[in-house]
PDB file of N, CA and C in Angstrom:
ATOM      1  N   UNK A   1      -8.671 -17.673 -15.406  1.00  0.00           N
ATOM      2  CA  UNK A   1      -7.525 -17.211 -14.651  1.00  0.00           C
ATOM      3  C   UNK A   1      -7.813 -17.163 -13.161  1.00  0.00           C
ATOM      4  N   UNK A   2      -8.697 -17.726 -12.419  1.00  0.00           N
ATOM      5  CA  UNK A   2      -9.153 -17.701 -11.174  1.00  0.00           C
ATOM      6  C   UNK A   2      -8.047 -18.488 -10.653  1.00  0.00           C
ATOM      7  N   UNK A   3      -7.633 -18.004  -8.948  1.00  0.00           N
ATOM      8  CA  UNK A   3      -7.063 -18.947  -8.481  1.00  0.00           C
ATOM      9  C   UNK A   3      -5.412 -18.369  -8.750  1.00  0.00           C
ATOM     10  N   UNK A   4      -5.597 -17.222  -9.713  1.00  0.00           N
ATOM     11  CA  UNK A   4      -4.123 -17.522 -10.283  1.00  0.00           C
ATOM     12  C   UNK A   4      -3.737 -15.501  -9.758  1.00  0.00           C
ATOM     13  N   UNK A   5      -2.606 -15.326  -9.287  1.00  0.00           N
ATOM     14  CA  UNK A   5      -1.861 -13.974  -8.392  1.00  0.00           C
ATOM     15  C   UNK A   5      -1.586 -13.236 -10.400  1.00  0.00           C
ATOM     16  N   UNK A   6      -2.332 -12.503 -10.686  1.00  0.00           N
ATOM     17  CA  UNK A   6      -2.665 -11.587 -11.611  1.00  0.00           C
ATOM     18  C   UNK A   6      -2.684  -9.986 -11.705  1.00  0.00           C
ATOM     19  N   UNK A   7      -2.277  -9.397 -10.529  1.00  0.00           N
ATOM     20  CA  UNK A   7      -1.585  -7.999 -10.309  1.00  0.00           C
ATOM     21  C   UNK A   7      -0.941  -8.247  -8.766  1.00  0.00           C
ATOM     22  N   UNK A   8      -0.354  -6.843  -8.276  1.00  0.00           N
ATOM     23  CA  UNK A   8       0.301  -7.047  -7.620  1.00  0.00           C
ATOM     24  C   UNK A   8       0.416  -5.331  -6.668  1.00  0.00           C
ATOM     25  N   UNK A   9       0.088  -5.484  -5.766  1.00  0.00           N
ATOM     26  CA  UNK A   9       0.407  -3.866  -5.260  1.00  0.00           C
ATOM     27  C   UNK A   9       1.534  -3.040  -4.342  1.00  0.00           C
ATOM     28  N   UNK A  10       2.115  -2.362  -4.833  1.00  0.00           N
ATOM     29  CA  UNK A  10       2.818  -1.436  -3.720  1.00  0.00           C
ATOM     30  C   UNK A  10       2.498   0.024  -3.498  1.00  0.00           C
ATOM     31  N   UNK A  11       2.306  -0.329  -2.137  1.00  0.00           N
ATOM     32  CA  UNK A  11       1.837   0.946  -1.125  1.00  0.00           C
ATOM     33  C   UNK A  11       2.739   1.786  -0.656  1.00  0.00           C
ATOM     34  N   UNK A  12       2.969   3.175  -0.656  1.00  0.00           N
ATOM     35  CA  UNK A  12       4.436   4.229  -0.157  1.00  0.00           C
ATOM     36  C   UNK A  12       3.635   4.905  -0.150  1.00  0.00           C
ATOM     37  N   UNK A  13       3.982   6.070   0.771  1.00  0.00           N
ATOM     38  CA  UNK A  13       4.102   7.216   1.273  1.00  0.00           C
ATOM     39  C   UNK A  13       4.912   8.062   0.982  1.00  0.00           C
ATOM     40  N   UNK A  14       5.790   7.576   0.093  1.00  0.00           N
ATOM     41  CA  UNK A  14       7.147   8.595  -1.090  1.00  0.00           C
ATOM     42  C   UNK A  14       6.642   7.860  -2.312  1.00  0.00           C
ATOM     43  N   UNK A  15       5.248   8.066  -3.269  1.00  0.00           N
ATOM     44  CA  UNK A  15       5.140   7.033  -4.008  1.00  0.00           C
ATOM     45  C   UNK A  15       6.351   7.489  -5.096  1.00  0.00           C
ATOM     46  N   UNK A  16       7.164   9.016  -5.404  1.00  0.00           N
ATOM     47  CA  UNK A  16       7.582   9.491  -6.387  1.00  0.00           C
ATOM     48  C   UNK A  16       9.516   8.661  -6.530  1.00  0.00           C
ATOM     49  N   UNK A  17       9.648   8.161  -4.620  1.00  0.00           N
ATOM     50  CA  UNK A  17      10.767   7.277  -4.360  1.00  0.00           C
ATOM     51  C   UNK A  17      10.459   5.779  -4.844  1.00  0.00           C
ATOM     52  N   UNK A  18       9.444   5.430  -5.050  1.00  0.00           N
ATOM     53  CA  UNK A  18       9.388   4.315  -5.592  1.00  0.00           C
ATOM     54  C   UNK A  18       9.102   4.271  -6.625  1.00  0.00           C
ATOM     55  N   UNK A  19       8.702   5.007  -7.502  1.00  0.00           N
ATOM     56  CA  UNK A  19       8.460   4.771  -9.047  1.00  0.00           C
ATOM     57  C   UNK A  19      10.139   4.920  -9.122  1.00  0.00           C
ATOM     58  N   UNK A  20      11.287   5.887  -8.913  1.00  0.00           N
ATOM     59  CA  UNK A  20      13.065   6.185  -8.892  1.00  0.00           C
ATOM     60  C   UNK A  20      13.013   4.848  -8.310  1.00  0.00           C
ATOM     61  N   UNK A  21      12.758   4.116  -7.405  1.00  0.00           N
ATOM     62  CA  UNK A  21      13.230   3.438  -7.059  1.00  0.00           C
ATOM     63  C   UNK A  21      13.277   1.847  -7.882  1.00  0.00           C
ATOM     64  N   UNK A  22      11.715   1.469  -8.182  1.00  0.00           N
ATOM     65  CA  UNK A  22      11.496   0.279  -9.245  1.00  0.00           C
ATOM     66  C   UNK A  22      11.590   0.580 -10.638  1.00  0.00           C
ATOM     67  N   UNK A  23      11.306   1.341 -11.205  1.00  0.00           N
ATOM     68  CA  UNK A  23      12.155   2.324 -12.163  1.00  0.00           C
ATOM     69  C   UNK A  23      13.265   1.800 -12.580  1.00  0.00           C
ATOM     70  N   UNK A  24      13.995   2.617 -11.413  1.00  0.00           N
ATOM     71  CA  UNK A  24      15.570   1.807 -11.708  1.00  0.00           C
ATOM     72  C   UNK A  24      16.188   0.491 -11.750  1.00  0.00           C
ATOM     73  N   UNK A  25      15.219   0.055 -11.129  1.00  0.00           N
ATOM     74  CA  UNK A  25      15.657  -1.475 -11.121  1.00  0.00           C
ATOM     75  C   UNK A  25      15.252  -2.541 -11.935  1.00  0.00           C
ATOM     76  N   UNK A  26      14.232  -2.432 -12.372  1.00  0.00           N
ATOM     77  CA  UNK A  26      13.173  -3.406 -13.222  1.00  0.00           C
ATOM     78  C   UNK A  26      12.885  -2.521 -14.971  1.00  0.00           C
ATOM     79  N   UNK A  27      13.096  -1.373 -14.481  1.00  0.00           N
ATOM     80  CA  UNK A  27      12.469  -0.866 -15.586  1.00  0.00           C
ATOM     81  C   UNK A  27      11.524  -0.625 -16.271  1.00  0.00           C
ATOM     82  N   UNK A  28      10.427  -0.282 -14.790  1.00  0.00           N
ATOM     83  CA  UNK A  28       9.106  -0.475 -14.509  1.00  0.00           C
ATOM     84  C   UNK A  28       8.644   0.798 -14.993  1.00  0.00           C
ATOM     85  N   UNK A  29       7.282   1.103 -15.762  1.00  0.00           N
ATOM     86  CA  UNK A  29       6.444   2.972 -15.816  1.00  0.00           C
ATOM     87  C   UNK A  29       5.349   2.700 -15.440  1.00  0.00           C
ATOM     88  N   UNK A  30       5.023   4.152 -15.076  1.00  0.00           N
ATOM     89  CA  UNK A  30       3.944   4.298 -13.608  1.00  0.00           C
ATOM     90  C   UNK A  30       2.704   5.454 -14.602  1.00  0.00           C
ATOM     91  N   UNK A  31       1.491   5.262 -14.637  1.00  0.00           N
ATOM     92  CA  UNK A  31       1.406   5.462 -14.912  1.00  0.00           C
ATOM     93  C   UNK A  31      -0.300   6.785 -14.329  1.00  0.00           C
ATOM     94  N   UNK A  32      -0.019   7.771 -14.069  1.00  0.00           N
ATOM     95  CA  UNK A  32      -1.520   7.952 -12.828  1.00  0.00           C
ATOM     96  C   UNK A  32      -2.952   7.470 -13.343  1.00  0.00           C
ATOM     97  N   UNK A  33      -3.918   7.160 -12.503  1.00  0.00           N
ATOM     98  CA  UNK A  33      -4.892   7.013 -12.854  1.00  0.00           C
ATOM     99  C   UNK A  33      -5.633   8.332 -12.835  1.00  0.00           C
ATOM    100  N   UNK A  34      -5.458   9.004 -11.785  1.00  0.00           N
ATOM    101  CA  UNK A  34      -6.454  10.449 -12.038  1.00  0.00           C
ATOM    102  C   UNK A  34      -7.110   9.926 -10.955  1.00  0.00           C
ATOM    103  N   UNK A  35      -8.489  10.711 -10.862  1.00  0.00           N
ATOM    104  CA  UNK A  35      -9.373  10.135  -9.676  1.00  0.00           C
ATOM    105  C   UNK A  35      -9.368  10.744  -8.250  1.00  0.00           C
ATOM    106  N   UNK A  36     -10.326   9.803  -7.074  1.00  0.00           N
ATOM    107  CA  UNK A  36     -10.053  10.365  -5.666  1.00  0.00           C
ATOM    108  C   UNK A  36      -8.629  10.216  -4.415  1.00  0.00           C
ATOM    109  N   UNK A  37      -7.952   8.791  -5.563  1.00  0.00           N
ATOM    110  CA  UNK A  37      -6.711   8.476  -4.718  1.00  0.00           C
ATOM    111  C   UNK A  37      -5.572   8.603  -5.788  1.00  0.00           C
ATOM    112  N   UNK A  38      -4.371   8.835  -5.074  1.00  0.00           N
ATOM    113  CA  UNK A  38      -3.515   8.837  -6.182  1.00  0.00           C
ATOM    114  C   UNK A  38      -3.049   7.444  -6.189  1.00  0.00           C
ATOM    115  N   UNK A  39      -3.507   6.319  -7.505  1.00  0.00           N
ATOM    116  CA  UNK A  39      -2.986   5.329  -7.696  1.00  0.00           C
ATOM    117  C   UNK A  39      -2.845   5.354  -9.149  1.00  0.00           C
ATOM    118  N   UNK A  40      -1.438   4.627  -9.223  1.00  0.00           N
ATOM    119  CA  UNK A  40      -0.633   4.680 -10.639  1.00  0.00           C
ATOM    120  C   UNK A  40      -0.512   3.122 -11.109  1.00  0.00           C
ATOM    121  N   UNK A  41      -0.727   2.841 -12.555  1.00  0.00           N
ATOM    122  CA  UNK A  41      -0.313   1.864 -12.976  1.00  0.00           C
ATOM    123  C   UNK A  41       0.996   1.464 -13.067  1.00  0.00           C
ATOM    124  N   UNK A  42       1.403   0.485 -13.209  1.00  0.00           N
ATOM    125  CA  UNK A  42       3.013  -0.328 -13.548  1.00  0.00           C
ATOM    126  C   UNK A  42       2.995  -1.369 -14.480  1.00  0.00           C
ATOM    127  N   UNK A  43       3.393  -1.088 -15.595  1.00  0.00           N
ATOM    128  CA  UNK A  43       3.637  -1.702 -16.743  1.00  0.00           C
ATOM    129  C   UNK A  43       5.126  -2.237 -16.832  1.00  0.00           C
ATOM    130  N   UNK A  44       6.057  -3.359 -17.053  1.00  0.00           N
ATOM    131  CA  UNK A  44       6.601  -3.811 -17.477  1.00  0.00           C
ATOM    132  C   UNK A  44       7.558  -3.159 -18.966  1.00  0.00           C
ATOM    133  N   UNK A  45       8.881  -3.361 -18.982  1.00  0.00           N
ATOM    134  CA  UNK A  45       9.072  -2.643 -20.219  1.00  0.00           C
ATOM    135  C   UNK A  45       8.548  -3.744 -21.147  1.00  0.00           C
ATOM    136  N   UNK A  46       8.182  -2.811 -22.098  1.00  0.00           N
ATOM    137  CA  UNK A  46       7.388  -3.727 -23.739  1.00  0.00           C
ATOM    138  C   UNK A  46       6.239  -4.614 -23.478  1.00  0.00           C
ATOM    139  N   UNK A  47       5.544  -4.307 -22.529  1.00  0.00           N
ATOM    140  CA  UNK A  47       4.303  -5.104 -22.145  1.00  0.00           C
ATOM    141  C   UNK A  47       3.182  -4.130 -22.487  1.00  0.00           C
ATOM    142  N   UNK A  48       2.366  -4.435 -22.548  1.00  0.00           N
ATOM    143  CA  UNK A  48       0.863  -3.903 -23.485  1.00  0.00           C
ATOM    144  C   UNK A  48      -0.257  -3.860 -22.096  1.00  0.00           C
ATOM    145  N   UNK A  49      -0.234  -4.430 -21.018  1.00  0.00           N
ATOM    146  CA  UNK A  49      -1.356  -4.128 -20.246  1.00  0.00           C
ATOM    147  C   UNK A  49      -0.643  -3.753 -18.459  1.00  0.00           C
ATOM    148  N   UNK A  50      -1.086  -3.142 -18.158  1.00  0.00           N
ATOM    149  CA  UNK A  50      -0.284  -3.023 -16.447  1.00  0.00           C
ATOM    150  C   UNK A  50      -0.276  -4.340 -15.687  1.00  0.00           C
ATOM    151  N   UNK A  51       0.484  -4.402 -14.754  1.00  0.00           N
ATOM    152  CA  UNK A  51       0.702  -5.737 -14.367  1.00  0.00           C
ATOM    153  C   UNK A  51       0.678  -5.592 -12.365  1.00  0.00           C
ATOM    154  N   UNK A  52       0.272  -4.277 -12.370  1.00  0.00           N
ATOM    155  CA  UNK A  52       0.462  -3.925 -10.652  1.00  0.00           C
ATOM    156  C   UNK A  52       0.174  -2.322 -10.713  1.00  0.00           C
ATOM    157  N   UNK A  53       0.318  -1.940  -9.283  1.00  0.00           N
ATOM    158  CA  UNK A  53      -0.058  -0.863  -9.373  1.00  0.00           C
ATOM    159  C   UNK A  53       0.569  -0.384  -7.948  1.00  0.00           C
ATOM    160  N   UNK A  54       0.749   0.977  -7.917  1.00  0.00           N
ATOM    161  CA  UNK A  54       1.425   2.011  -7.018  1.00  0.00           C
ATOM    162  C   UNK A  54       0.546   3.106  -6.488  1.00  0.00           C
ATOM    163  N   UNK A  55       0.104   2.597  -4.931  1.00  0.00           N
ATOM    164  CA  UNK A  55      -0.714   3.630  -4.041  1.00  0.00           C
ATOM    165  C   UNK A  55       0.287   4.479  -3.164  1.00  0.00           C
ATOM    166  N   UNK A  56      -0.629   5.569  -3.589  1.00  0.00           N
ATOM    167  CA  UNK A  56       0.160   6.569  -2.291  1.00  0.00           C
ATOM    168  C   UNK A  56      -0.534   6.914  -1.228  1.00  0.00           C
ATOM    169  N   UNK A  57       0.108   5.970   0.096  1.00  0.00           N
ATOM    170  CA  UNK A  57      -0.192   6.042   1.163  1.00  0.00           C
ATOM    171  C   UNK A  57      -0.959   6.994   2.428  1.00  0.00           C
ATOM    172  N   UNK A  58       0.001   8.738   1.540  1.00  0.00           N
ATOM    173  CA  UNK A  58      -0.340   9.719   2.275  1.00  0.00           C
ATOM    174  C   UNK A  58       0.154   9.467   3.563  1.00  0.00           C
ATOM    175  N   UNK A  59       1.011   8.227   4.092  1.00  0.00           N
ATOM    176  CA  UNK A  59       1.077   7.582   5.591  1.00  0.00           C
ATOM    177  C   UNK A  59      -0.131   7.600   6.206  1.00  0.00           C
ATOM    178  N   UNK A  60      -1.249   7.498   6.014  1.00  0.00           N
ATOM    179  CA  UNK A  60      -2.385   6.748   5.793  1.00  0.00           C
ATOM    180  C   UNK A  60      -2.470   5.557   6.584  1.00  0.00           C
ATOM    181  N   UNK A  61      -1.239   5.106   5.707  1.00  0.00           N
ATOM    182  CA  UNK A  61      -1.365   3.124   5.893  1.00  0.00           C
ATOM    183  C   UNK A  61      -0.307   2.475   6.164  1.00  0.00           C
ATOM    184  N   UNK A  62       0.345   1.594   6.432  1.00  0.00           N
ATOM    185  CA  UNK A  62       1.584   1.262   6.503  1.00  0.00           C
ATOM    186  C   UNK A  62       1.916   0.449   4.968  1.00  0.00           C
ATOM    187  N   UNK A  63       3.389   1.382   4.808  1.00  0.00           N
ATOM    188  CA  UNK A  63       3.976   0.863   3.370  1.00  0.00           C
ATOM    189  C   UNK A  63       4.322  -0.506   3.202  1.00  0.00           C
ATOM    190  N   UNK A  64       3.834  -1.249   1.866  1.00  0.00           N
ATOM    191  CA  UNK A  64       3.275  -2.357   1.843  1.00  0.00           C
ATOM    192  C   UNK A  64       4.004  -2.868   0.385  1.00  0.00           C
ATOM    193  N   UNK A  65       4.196  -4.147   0.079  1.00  0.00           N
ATOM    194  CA  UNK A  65       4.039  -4.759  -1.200  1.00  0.00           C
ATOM    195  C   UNK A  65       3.469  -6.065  -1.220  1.00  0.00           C
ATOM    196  N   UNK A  66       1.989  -6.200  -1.842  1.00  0.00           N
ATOM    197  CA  UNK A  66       1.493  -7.316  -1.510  1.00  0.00           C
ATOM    198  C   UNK A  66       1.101  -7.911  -2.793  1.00  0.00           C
ATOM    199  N   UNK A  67       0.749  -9.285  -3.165  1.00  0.00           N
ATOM    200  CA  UNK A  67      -0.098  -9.797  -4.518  1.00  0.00           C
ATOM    201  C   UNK A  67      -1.363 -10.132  -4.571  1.00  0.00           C
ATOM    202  N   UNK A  68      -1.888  -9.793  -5.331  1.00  0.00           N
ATOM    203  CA  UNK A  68      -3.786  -9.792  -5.525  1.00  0.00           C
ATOM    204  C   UNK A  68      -4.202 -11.682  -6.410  1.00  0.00           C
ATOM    205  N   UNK A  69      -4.887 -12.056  -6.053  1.00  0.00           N
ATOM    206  CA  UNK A  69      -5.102 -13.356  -6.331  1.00  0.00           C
ATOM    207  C   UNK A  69      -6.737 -13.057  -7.244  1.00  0.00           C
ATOM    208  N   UNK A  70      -7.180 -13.210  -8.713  1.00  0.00           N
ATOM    209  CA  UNK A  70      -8.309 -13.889  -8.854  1.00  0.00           C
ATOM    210  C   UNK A  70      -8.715 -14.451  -8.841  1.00  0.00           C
ATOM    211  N   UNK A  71     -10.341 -14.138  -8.213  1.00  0.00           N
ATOM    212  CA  UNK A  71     -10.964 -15.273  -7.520  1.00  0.00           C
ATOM    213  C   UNK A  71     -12.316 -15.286  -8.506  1.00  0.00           C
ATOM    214  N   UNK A  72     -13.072 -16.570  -8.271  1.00  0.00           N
ATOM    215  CA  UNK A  72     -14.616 -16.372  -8.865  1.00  0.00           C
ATOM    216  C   UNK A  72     -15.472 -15.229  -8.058  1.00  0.00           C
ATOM    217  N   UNK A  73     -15.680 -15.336  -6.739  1.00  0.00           N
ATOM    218  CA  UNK A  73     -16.223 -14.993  -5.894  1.00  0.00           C
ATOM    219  C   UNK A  73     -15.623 -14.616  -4.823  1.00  0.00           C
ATOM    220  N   UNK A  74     -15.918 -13.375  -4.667  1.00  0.00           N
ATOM    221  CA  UNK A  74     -14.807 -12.856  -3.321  1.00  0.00           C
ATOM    222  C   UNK A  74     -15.407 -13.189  -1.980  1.00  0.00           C
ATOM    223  N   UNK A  75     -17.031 -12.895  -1.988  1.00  0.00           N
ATOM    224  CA  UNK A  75     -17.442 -13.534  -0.786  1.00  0.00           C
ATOM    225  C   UNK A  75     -17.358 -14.803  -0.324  1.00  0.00           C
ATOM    226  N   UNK A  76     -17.367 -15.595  -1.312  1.00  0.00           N
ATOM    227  CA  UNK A  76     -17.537 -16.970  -0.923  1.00  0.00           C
ATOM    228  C   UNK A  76     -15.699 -17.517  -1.056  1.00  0.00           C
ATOM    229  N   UNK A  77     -14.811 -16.549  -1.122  1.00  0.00           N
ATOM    230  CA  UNK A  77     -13.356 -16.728  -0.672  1.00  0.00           C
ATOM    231  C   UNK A  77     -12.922 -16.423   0.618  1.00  0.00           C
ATOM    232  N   UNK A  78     -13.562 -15.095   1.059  1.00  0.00           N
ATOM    233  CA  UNK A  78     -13.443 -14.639   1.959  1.00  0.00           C
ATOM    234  C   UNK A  78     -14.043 -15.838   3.235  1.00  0.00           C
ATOM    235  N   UNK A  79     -15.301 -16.272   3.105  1.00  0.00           N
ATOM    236  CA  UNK A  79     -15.843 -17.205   3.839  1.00  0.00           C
ATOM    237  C   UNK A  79     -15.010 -18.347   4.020  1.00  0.00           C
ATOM    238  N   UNK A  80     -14.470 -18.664   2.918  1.00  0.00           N
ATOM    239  CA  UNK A  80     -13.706 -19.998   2.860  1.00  0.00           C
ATOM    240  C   UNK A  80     -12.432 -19.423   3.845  1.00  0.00           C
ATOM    241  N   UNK A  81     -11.546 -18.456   3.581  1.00  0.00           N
ATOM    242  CA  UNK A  81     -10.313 -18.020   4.445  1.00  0.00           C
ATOM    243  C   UNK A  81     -10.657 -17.973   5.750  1.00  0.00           C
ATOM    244  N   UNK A  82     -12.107 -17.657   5.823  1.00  0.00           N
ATOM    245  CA  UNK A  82     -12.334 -17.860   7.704  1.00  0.00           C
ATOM    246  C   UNK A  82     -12.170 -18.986   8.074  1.00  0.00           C
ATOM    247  N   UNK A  83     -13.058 -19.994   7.668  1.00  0.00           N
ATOM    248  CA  UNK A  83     -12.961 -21.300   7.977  1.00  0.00           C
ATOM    249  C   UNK A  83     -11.832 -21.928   7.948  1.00  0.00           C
ATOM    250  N   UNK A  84     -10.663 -21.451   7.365  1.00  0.00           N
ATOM    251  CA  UNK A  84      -9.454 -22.489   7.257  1.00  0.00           C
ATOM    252  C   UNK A  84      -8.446 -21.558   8.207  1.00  0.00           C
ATOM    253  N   UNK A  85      -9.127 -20.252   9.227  1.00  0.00           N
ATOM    254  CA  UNK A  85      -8.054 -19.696   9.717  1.00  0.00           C
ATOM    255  C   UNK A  85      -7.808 -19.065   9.670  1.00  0.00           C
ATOM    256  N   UNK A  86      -8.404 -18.123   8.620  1.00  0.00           N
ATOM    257  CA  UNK A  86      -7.589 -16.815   7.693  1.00  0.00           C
ATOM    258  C   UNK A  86      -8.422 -15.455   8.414  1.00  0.00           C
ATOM    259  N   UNK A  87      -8.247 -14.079   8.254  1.00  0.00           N
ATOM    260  CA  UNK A  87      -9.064 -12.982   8.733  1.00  0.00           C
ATOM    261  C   UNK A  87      -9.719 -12.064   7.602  1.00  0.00           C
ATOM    262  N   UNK A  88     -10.657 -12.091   7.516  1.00  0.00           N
ATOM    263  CA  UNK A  88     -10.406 -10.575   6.436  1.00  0.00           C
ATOM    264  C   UNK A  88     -10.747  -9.353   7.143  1.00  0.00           C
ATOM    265  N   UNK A  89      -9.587  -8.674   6.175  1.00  0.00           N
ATOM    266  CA  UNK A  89      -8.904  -7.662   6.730  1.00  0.00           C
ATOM    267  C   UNK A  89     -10.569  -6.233   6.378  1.00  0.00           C
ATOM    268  N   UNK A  90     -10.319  -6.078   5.169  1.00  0.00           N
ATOM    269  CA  UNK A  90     -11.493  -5.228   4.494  1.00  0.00           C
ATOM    270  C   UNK A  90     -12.000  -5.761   3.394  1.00  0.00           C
ATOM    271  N   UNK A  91     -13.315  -5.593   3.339  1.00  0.00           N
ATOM    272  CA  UNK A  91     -14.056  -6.279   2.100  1.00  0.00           C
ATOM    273  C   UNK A  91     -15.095  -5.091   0.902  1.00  0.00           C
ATOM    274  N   UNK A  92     -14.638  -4.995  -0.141  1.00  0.00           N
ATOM    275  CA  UNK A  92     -15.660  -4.735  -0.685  1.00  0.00           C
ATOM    276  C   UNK A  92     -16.165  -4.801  -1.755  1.00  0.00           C
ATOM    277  N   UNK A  93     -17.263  -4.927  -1.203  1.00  0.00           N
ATOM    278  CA  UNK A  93     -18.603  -5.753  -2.823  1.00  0.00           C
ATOM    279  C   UNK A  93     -19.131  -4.443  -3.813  1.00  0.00           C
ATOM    280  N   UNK A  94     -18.173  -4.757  -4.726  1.00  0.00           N
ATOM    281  CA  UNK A  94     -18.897  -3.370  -5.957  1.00  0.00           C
ATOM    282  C   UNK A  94     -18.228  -2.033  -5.289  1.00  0.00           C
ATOM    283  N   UNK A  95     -17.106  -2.163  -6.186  1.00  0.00           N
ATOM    284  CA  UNK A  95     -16.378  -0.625  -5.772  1.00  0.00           C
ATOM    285  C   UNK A  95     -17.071   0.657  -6.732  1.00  0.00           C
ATOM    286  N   UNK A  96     -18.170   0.485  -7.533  1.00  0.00           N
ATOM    287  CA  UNK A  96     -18.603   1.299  -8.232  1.00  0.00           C
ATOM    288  C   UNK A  96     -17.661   0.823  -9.991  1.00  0.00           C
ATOM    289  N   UNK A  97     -17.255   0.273 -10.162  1.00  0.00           N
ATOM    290  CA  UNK A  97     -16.195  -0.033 -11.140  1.00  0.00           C
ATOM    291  C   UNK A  97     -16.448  -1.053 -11.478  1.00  0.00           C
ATOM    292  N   UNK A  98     -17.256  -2.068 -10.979  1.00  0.00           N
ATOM    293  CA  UNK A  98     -17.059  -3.589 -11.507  1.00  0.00           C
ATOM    294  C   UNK A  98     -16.297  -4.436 -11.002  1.00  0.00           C
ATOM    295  N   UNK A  99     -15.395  -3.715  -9.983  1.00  0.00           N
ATOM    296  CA  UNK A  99     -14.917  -4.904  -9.438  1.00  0.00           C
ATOM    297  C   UNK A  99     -14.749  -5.457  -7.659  1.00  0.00           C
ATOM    298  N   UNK A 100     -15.251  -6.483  -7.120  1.00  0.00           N
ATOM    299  CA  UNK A 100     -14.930  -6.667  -5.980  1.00  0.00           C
ATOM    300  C   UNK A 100     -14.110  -7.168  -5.249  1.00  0.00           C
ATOM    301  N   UNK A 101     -12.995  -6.768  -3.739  1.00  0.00           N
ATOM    302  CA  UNK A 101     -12.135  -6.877  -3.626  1.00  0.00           C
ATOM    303  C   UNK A 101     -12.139  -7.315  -2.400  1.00  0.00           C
ATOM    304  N   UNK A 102     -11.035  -7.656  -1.604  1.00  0.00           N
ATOM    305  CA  UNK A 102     -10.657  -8.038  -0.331  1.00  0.00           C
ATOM    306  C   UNK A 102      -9.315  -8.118   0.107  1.00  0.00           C
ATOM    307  N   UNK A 103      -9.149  -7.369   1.148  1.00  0.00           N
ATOM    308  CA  UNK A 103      -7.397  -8.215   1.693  1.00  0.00           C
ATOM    309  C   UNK A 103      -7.676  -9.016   3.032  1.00  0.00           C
ATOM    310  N   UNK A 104      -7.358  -9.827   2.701  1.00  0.00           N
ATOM    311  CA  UNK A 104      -7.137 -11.003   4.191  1.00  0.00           C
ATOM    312  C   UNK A 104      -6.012 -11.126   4.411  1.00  0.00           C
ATOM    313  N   UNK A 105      -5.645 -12.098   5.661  1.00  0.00           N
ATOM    314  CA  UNK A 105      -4.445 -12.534   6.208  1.00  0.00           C
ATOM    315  C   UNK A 105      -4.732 -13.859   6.014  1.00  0.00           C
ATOM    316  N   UNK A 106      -3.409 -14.582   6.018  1.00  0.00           N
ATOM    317  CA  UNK A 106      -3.357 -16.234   6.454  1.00  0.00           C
ATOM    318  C   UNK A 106      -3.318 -15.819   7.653  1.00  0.00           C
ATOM    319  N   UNK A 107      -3.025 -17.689   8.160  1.00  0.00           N
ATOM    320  CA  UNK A 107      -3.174 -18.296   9.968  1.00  0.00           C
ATOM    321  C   UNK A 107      -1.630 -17.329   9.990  1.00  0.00           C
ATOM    322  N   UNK A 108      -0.542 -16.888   9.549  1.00  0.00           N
ATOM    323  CA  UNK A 108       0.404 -16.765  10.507  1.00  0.00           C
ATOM    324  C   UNK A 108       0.632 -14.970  10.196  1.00  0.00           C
ATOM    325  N   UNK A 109      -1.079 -14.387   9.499  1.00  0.00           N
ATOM    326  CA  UNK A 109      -0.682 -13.049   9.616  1.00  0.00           C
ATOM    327  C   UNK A 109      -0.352 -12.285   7.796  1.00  0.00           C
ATOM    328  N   UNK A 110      -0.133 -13.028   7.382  1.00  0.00           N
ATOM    329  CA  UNK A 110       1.045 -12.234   5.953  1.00  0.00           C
ATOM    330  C   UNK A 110      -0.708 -11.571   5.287  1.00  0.00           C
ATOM    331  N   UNK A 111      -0.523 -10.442   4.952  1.00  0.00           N
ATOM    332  CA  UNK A 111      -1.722 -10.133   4.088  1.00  0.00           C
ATOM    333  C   UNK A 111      -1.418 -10.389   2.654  1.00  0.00           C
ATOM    334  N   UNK A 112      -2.725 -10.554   2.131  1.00  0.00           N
ATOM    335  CA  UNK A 112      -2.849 -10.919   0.530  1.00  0.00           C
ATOM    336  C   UNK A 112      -4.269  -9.765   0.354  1.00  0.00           C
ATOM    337  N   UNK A 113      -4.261  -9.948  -1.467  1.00  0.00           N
ATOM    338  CA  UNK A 113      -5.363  -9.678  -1.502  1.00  0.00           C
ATOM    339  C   UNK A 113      -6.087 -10.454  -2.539  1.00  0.00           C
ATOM    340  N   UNK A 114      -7.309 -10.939  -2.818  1.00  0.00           N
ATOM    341  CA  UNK A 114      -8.190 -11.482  -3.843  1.00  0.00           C
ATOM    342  C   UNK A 114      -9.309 -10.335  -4.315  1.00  0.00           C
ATOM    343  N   UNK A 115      -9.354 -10.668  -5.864  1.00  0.00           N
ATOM    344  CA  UNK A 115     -10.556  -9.563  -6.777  1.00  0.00           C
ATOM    345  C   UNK A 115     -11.454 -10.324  -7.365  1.00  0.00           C
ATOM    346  N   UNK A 116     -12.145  -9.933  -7.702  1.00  0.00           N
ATOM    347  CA  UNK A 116     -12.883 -10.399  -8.915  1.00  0.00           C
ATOM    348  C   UNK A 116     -13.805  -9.164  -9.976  1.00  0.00           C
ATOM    349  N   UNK A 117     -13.615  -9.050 -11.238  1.00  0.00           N
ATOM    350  CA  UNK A 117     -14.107  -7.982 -11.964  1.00  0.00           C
ATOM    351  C   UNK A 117     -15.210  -8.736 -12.823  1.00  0.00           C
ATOM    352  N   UNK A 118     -16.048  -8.194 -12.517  1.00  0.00           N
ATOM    353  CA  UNK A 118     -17.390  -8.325 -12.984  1.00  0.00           C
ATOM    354  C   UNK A 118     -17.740  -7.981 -14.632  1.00  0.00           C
TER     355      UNK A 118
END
């Protein structure tokens, strides 16, 4: 599945307006993880594994909806996005979890992000 946009994130600062809000529209459930940040899963109705996920900003960060891309290797993606133009934004190798992450920008700015779980 490398190569291929496999979750998906939205960032708020009202995360409780956006679960009412995609909720209502999609028919999306949120689900908390627990932990040091409050981030919630989003499952699909009648789907069996989460498919994205819902951070709360705290206004923290600026509110966001972006898609996560798997990759083989995040460093050696990240390297490649420089060379063709791209920035990375934050990188990190081994979140304690198994998995490593990154958000970059393309040449005209739009952020993404790429993972890879170990």
């Amino acid at each position: 599945m490398d190569n291929t946009v496999t979750w998906f994130e939205v960032a708020s600062d009202d995360p409780e307006g956006a679960e009412r809000f995609y909720g209502g529209l999609f028919g999306w459930a949120f689900t908390g993880e627990g932990g040091p940040i409050d981030y919630r899963t989003i499952s699909r109705p009648g789907g069996d594994q989460p498919m994205g996920g819902l951070f709360n900003t705290k206004g923290e960060f600026p509110n966001h909806a972006l898609f996560h891309v798997q990759v083989a290797d995040v460093e050696e993606t990240c390297a490649k996005s420089e060379s063709l133009g791209g920035k990375v934004l934050m990188k990190v190798i081994d979140d304690g979890a198994g998995t490593d992450f990154a958000y970059v920008s393309d040449v005209s700015g739009s952020v993404f992000g790429v993972f890879h779980r170990r």
